[in-house]
N, C-alpha and C. Protein backbone atom coordinates (compact mmCIF):
# COMPACT_ATOMS: atom_id res chain seq x y z
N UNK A 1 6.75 -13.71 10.51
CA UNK A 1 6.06 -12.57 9.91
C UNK A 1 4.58 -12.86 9.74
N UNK A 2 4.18 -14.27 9.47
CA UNK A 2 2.98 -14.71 8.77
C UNK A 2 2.03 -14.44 10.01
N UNK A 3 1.97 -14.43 11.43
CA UNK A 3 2.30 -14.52 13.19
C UNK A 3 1.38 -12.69 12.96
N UNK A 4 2.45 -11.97 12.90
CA UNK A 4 2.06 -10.30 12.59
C UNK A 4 1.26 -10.21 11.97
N UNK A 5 1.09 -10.59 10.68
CA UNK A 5 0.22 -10.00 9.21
C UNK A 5 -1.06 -10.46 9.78
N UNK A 6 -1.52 -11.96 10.15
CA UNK A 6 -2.38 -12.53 10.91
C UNK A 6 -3.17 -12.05 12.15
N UNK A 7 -2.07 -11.16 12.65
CA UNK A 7 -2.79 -10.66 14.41
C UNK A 7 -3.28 -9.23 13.17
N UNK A 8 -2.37 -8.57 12.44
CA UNK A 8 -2.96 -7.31 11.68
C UNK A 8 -4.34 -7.43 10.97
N UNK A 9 -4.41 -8.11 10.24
CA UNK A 9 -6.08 -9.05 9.66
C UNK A 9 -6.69 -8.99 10.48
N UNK A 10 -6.47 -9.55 11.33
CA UNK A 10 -7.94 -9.76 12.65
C UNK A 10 -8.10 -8.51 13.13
N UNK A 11 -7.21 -7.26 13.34
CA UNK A 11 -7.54 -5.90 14.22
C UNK A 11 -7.93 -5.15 13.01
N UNK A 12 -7.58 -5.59 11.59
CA UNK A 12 -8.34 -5.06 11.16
C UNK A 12 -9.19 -4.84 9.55
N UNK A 13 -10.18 -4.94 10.49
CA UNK A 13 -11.40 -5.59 9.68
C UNK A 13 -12.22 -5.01 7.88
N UNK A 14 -11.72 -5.82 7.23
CA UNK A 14 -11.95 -5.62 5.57
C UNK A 14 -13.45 -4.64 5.59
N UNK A 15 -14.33 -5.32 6.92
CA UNK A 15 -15.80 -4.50 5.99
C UNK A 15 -16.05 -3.45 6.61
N UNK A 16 -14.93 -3.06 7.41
CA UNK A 16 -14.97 -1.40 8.17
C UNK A 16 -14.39 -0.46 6.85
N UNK A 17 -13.89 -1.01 5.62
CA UNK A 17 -12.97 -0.18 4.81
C UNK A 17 -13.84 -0.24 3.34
N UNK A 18 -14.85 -0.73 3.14
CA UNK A 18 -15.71 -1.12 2.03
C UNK A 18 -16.86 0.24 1.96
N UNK A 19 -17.09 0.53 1.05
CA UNK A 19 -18.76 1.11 0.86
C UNK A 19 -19.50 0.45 1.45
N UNK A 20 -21.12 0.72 1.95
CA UNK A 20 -21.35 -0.02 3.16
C UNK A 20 -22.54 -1.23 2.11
N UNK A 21 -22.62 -0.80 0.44
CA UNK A 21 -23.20 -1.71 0.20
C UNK A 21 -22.20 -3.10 -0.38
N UNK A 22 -21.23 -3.20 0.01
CA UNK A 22 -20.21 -4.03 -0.86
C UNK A 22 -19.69 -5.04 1.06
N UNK A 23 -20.07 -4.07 1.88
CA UNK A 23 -20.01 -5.25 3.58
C UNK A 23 -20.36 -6.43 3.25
N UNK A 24 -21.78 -6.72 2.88
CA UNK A 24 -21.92 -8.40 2.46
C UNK A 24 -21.00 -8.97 2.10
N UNK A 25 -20.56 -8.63 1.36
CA UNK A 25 -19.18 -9.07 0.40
C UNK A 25 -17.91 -9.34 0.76
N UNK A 26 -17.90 -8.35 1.78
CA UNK A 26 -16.14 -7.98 2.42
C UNK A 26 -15.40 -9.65 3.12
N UNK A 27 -16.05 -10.62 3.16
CA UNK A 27 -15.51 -11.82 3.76
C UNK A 27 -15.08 -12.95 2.73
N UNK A 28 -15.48 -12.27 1.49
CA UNK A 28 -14.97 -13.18 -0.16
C UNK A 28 -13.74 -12.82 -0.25
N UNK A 29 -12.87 -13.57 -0.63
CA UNK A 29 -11.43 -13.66 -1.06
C UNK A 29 -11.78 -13.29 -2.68
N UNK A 30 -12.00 -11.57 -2.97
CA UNK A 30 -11.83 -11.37 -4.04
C UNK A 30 -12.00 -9.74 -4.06
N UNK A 31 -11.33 -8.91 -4.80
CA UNK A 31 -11.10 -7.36 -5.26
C UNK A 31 -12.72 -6.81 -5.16
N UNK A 32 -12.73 -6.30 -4.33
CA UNK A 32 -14.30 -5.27 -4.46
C UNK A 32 -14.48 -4.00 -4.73
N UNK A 33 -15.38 -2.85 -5.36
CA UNK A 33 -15.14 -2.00 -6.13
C UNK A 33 -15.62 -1.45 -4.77
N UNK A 34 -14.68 -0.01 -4.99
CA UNK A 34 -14.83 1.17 -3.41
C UNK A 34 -15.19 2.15 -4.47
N UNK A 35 -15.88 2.42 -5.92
CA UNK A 35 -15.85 3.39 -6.29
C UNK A 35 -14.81 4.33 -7.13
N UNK A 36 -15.03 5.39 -8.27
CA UNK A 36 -14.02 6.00 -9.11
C UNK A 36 -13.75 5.19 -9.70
N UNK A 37 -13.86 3.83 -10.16
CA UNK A 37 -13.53 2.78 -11.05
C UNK A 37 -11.98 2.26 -10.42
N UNK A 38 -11.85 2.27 -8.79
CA UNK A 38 -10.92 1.68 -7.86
C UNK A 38 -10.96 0.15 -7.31
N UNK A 39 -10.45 -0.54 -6.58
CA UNK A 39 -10.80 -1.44 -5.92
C UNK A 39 -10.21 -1.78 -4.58
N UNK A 40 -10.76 -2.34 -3.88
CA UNK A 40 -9.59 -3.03 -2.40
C UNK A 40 -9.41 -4.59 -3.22
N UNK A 41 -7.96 -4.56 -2.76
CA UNK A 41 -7.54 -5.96 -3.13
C UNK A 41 -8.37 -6.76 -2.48
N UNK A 42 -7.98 -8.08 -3.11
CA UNK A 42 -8.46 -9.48 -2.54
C UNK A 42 -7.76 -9.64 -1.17
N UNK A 43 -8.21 -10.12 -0.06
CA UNK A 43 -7.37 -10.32 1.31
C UNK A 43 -5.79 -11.25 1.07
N UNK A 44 -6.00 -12.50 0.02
CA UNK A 44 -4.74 -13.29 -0.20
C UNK A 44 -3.81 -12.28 -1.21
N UNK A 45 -4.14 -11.64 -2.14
CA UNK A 45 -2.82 -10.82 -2.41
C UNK A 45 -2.31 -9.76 -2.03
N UNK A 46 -3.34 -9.19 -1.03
CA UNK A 46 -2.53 -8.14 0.18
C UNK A 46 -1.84 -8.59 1.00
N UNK A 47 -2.18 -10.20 1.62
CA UNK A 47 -1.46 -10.93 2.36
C UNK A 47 -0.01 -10.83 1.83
N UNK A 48 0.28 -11.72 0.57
CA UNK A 48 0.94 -12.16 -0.15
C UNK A 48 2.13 -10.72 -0.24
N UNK A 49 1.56 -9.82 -0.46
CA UNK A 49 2.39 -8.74 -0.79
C UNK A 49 3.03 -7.85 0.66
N UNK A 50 2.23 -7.91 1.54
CA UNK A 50 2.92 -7.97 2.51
C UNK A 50 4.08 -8.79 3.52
N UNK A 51 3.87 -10.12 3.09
CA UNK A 51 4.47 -10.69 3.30
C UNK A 51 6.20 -10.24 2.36
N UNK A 52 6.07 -10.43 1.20
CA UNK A 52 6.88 -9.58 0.22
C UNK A 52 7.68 -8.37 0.86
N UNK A 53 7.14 -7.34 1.70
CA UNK A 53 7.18 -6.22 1.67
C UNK A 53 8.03 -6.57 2.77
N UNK A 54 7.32 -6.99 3.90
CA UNK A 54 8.23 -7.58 4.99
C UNK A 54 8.54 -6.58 6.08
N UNK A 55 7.06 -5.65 6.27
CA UNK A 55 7.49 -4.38 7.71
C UNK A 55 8.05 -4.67 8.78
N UNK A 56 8.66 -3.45 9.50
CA UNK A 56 8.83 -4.21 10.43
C UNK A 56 8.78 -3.26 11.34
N UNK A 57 8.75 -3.58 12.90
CA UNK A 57 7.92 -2.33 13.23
C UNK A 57 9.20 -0.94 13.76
N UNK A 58 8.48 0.15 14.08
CA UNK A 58 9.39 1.06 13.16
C UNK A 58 9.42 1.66 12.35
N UNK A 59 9.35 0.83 11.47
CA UNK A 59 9.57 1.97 9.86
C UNK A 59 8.75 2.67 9.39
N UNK A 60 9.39 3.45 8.05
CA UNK A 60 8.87 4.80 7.60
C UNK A 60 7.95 4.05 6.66
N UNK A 61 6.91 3.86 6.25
CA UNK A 61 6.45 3.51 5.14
C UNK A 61 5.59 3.99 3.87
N UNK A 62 5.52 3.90 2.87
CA UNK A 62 4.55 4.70 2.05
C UNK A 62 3.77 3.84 1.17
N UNK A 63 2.68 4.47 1.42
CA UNK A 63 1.31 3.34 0.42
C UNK A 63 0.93 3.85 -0.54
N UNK A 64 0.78 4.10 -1.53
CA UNK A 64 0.83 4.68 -3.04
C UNK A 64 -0.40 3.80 -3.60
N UNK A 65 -1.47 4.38 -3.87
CA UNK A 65 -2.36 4.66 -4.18
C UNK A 65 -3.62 3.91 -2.85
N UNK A 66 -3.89 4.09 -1.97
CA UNK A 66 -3.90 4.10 -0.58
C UNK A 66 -5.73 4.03 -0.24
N UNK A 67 -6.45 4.17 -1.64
CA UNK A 67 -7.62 3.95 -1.82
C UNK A 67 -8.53 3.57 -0.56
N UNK A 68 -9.31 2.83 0.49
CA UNK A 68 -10.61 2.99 1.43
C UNK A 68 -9.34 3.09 2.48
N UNK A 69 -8.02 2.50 2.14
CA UNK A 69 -7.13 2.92 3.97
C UNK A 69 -7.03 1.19 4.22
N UNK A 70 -7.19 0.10 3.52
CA UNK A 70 -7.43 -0.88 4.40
C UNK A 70 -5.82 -1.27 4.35
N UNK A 71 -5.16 -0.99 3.27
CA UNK A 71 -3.35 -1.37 3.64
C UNK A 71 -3.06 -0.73 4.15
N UNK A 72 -3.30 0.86 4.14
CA UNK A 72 -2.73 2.04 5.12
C UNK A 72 -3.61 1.37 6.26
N UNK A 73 -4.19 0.86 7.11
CA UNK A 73 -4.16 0.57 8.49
C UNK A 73 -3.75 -0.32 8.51
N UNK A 74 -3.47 -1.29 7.93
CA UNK A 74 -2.88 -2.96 8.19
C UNK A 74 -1.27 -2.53 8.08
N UNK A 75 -0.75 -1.58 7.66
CA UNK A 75 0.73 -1.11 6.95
C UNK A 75 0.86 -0.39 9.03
N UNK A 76 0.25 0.30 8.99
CA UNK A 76 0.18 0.91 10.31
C UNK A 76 0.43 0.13 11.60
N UNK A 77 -0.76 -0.82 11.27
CA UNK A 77 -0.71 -2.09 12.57
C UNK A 77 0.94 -2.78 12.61
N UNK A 78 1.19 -3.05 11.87
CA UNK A 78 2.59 -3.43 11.51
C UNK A 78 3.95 -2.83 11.68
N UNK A 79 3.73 -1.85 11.46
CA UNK A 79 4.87 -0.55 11.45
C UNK A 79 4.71 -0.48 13.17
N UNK A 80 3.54 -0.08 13.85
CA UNK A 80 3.37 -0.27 15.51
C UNK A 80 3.60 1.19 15.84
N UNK A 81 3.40 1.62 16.99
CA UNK A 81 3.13 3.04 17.52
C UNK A 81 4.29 3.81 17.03
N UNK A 82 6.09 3.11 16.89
CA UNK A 82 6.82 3.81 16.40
C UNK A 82 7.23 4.05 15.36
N UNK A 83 6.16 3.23 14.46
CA UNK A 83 6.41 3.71 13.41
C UNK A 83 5.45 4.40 12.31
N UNK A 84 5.79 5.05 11.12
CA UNK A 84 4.85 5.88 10.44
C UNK A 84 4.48 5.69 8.87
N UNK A 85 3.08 5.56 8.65
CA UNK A 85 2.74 5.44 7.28
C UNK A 85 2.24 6.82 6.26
N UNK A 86 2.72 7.16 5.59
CA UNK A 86 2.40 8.09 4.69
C UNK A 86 1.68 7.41 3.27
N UNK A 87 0.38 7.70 3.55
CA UNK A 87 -0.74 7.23 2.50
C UNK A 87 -1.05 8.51 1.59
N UNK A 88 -0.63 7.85 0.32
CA UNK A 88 -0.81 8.71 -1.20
C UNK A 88 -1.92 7.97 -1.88
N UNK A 89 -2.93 9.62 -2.53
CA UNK A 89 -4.04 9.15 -3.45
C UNK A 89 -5.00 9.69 -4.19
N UNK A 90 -4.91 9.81 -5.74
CA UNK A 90 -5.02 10.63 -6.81
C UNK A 90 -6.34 10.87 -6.83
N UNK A 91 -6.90 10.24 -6.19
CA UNK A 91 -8.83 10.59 -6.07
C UNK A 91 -9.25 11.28 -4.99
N UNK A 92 -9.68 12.74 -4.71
CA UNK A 92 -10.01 13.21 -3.64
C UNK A 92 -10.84 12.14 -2.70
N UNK A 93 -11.86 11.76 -3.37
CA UNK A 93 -13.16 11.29 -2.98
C UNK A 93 -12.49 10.25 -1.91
N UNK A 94 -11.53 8.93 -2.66
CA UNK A 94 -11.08 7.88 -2.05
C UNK A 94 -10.08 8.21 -0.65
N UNK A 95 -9.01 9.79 -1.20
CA UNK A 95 -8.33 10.10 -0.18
C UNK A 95 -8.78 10.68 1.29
N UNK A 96 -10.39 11.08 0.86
CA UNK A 96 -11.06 11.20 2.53
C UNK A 96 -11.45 10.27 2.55
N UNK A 97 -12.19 9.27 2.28
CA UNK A 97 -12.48 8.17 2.68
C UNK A 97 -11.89 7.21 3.28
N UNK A 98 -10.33 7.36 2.53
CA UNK A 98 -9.55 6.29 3.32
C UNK A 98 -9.16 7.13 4.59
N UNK A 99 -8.82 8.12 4.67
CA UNK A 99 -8.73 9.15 5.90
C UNK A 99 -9.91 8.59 6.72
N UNK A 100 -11.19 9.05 6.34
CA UNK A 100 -11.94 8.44 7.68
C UNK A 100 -12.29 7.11 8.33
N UNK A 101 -11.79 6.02 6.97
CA UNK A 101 -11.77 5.06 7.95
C UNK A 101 -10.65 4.81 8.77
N UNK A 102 -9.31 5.19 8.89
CA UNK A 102 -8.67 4.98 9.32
C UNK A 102 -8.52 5.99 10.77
N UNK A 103 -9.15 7.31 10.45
CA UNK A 103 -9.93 8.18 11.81
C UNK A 103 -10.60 7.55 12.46
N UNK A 104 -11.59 6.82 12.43
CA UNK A 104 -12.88 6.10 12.85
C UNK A 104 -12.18 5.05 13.20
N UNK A 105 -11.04 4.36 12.70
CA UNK A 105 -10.11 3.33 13.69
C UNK A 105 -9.15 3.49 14.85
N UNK A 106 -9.33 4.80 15.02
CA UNK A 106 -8.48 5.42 15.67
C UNK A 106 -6.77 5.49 15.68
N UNK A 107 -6.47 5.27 14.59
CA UNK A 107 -5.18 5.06 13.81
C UNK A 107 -4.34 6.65 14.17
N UNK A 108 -3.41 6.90 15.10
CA UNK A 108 -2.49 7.78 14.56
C UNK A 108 -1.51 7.68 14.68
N UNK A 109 -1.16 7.17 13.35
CA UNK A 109 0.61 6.98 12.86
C UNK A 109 0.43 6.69 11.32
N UNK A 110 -0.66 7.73 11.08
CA UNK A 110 -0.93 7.46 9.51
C UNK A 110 -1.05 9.13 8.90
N UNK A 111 -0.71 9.24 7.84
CA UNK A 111 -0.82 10.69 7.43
C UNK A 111 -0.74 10.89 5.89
N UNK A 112 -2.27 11.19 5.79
CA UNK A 112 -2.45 11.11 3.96
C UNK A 112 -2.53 12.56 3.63
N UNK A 113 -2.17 11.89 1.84
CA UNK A 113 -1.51 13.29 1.48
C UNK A 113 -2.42 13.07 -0.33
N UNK A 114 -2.42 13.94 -1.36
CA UNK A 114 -2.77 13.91 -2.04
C UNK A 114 -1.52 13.67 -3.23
N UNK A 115 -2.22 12.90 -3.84
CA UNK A 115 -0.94 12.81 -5.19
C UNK A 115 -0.74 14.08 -6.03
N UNK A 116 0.70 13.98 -6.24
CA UNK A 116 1.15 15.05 -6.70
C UNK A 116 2.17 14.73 -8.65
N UNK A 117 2.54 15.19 -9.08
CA UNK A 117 3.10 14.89 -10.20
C UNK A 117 4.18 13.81 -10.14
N UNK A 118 4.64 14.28 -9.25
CA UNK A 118 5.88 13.11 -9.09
C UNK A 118 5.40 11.91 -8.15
N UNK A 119 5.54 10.62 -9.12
CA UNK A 119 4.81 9.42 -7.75
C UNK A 119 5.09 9.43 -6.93
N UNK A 120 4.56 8.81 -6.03
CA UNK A 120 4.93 8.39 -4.21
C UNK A 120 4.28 9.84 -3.42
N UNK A 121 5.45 10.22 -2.24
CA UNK A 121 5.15 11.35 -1.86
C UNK A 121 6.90 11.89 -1.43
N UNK A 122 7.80 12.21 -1.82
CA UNK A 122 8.80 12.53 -1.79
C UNK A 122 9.03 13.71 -0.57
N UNK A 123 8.16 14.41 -0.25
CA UNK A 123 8.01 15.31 0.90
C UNK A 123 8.54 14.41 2.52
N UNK A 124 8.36 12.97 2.16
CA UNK A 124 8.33 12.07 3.56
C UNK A 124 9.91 11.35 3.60
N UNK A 125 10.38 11.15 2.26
CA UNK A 125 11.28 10.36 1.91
C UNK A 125 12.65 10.47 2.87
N UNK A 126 13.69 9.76 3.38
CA UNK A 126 13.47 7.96 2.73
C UNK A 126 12.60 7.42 3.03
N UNK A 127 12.09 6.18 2.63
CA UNK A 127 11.52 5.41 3.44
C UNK A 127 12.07 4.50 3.26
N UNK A 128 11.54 2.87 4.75
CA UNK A 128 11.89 1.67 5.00
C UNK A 128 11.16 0.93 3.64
N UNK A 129 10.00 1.00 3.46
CA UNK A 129 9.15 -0.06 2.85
C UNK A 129 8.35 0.92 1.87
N UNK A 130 7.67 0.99 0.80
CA UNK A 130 7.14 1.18 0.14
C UNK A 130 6.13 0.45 -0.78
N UNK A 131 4.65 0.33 -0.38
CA UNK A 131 3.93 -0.71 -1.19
C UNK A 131 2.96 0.53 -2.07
N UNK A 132 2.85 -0.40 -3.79
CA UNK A 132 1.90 0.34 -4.23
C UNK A 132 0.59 -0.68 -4.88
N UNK A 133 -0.42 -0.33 -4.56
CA UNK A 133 -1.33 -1.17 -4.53
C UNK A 133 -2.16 -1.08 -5.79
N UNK A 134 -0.94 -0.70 -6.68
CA UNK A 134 -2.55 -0.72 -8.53
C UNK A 134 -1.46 -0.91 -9.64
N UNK A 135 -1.83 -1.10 -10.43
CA UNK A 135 -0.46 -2.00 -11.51
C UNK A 135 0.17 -0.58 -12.41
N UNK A 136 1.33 -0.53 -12.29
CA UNK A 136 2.44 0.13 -13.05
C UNK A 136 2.41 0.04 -14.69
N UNK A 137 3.20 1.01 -15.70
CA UNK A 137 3.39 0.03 -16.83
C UNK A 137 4.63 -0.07 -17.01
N UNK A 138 4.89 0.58 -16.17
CA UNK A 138 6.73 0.45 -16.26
C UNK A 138 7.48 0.39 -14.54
N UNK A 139 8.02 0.15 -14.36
CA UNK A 139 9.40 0.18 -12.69
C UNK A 139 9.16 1.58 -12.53
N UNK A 140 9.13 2.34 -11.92
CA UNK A 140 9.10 3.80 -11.38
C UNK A 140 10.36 4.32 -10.76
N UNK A 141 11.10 4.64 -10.86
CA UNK A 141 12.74 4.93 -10.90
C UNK A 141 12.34 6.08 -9.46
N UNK A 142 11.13 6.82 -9.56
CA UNK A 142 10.96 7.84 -8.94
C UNK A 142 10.71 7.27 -7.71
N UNK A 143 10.70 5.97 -7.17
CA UNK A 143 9.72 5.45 -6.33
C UNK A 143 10.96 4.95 -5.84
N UNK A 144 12.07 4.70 -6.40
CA UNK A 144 13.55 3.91 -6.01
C UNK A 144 14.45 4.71 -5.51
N UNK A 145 14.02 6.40 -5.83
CA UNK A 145 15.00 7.28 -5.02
C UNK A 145 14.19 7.83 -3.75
N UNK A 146 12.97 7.29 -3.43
CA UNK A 146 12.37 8.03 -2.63
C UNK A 146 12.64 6.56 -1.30
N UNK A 147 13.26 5.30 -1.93
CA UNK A 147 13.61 4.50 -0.96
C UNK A 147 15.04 4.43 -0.20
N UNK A 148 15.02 3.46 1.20
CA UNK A 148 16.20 4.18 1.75
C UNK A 148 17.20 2.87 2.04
N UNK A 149 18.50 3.45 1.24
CA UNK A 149 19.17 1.83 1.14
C UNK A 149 19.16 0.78 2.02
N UNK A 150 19.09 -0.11 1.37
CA UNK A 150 18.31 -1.48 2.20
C UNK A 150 17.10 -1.51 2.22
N UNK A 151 16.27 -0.71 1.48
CA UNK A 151 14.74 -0.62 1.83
C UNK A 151 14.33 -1.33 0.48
N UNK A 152 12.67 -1.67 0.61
CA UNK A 152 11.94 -2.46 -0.15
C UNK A 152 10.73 -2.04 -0.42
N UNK A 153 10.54 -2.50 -2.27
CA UNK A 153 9.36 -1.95 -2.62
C UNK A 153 8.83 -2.95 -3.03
N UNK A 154 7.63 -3.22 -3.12
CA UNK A 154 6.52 -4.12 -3.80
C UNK A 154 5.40 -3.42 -4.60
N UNK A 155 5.68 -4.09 -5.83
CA UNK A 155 4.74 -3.24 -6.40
C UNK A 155 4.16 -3.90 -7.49
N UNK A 156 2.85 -4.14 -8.23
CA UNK A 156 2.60 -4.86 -9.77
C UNK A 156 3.11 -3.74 -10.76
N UNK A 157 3.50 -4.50 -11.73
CA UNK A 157 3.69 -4.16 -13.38
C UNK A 157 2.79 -5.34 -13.89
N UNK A 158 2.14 -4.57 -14.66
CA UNK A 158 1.47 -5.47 -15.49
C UNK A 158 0.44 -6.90 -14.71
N UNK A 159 0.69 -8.16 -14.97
CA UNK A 159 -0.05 -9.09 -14.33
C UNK A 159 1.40 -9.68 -13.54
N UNK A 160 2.34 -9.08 -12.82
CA UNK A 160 3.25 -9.66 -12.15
C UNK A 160 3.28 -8.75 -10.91
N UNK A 161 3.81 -9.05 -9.50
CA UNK A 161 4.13 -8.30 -8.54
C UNK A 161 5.84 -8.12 -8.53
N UNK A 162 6.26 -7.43 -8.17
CA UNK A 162 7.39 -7.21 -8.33
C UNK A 162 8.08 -6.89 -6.45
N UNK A 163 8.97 -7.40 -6.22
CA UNK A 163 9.98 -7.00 -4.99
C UNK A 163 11.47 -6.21 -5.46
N UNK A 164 11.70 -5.10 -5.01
CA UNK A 164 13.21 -4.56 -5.53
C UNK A 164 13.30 -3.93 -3.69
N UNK A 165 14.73 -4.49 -3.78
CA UNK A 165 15.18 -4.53 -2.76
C UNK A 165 16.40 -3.50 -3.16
N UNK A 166 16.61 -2.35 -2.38
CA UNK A 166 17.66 -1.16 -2.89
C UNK A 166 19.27 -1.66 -2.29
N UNK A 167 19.66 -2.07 -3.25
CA UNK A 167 21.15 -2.44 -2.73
C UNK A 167 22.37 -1.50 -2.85
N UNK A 168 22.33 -0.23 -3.68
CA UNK A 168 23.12 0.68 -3.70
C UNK A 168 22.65 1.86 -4.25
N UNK A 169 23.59 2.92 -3.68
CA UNK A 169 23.24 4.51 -3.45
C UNK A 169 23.11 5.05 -4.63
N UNK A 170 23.38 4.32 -5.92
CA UNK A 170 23.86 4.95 -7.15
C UNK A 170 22.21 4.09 -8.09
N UNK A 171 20.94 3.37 -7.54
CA UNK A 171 20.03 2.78 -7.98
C UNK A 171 20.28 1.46 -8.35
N UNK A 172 20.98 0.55 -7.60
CA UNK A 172 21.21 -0.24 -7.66
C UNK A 172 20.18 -1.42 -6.92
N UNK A 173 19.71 -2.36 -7.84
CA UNK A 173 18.68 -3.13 -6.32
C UNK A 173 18.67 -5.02 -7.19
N UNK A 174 18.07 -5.57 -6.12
CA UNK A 174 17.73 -6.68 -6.40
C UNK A 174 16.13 -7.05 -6.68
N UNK A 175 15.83 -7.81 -7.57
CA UNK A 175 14.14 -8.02 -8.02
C UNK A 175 14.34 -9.19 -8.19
N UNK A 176 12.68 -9.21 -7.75
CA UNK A 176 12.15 -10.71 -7.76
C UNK A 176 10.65 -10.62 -7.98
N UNK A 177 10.30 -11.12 -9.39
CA UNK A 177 9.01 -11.48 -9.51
C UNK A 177 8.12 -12.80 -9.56
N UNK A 178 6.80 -11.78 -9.14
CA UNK A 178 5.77 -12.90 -9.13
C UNK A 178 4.97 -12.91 -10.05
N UNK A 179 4.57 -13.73 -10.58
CA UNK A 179 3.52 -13.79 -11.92
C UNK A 179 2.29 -14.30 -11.54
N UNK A 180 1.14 -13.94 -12.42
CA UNK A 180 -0.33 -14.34 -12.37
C UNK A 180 -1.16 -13.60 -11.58
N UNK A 181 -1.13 -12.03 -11.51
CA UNK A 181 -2.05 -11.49 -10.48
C UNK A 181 -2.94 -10.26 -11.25
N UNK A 182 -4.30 -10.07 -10.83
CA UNK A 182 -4.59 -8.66 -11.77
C UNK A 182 -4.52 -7.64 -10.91
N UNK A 183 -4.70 -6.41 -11.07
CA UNK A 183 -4.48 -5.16 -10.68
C UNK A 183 -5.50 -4.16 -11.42
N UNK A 184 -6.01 -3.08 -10.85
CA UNK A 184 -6.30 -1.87 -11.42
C UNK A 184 -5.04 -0.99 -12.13
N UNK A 185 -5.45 0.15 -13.12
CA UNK A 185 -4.19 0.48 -13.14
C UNK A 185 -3.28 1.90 -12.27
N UNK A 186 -2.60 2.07 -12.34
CA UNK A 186 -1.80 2.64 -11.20
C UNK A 186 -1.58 3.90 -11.73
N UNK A 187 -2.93 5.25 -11.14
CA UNK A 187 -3.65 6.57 -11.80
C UNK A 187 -1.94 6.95 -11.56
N UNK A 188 -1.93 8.31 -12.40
CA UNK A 188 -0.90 9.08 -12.25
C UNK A 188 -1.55 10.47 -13.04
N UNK A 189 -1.27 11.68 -11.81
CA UNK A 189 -1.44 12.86 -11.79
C UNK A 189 -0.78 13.40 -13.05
N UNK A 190 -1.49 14.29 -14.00
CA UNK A 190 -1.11 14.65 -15.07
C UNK A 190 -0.65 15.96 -15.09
């Protein structure tokens, strides 16, 4: 997997997805501000969480809170021509932005949508994989029926990342956390 995520990094590039005064920057292993009081992760815990997430190509996937596009194209690269990413995101401003960088990459197998009351985007559902990229304060139950058994979510609560793996039809899953990471927090439409 480490092989994939690696060839995905290199096609595609952190300071194509930045504000263009934060480019200097884009080659630091650390969270940079895109604006709205948002951020793009650090490159090692997007790694990290993808790795977690574990695409594969194919699948349906959904990126929840989907901010400049740089996981929605790396989620894309991964998933591969047959498969499809549905990018969710509560900030107009960020949701064209990540739209055009991922236009301007010439990406199509990506399709953003605006957040709506209910998390995720349930209009797309099931999906294979589900990553959300800004910290929770609670598990999102809503985010566990919009997955498709056997499917996997990664997501932070708090300063931990979390893996739930859906093991039965009735909300049944397996978790596994990781501790020590920060996060923005994870907007929700009111």
């Amino acid at each position: 997997m480490s092989t994939r995520i690696d060839r995905a990094f290199e096609a595609v590039r952190r300071e194509l997805f930045v504000p263009e005064e934060m480019r200097p920057f884009s080659k630091l292993d650390r969270p940079l501000p895109i604006g709205f009081g948002q951020t793009i992760s650090q490159p090692t815990t997007v790694r990290l969480m993808l790795e977690w997430l574990d695409p594969k190509q194919g699948d349906h996937i959904l990126d929840v809170g989907s901010g400049s596009g740089w996981t929605t194209a790396l989620l894309s690269k991964l998933a591969g021509p047959n498969g499809r990413v549905e990018a969710v995101e509560l900030v107009p401003e960020l949701l064209a932005f990540g739209k055009e960088n991922c236009e301007r990459f010439g990406i199509g197998n990506v399709f953003f949508h605006p957040a709506e009351k209910v998390l995720g985007f349930a209009g797309g559902a099931p999906y294979d994989r589900i990553l959300v990229s800004a910290s929770a304060e609670t598990f999102p139950p809503e985010l566990m029926d919009q997955l498709r058994l056997g499917g996997k979510l990664v997501l932070p609560i708090g300063n931990d990342i979390w893996e739930a793996e859906k093991t039965g039809a009735r909300g049944e899953y397996r978790l596994e956390r990781h501790p020590g990471f920060v996060f923005v927090p994870l907007l929700r439409k009111t």
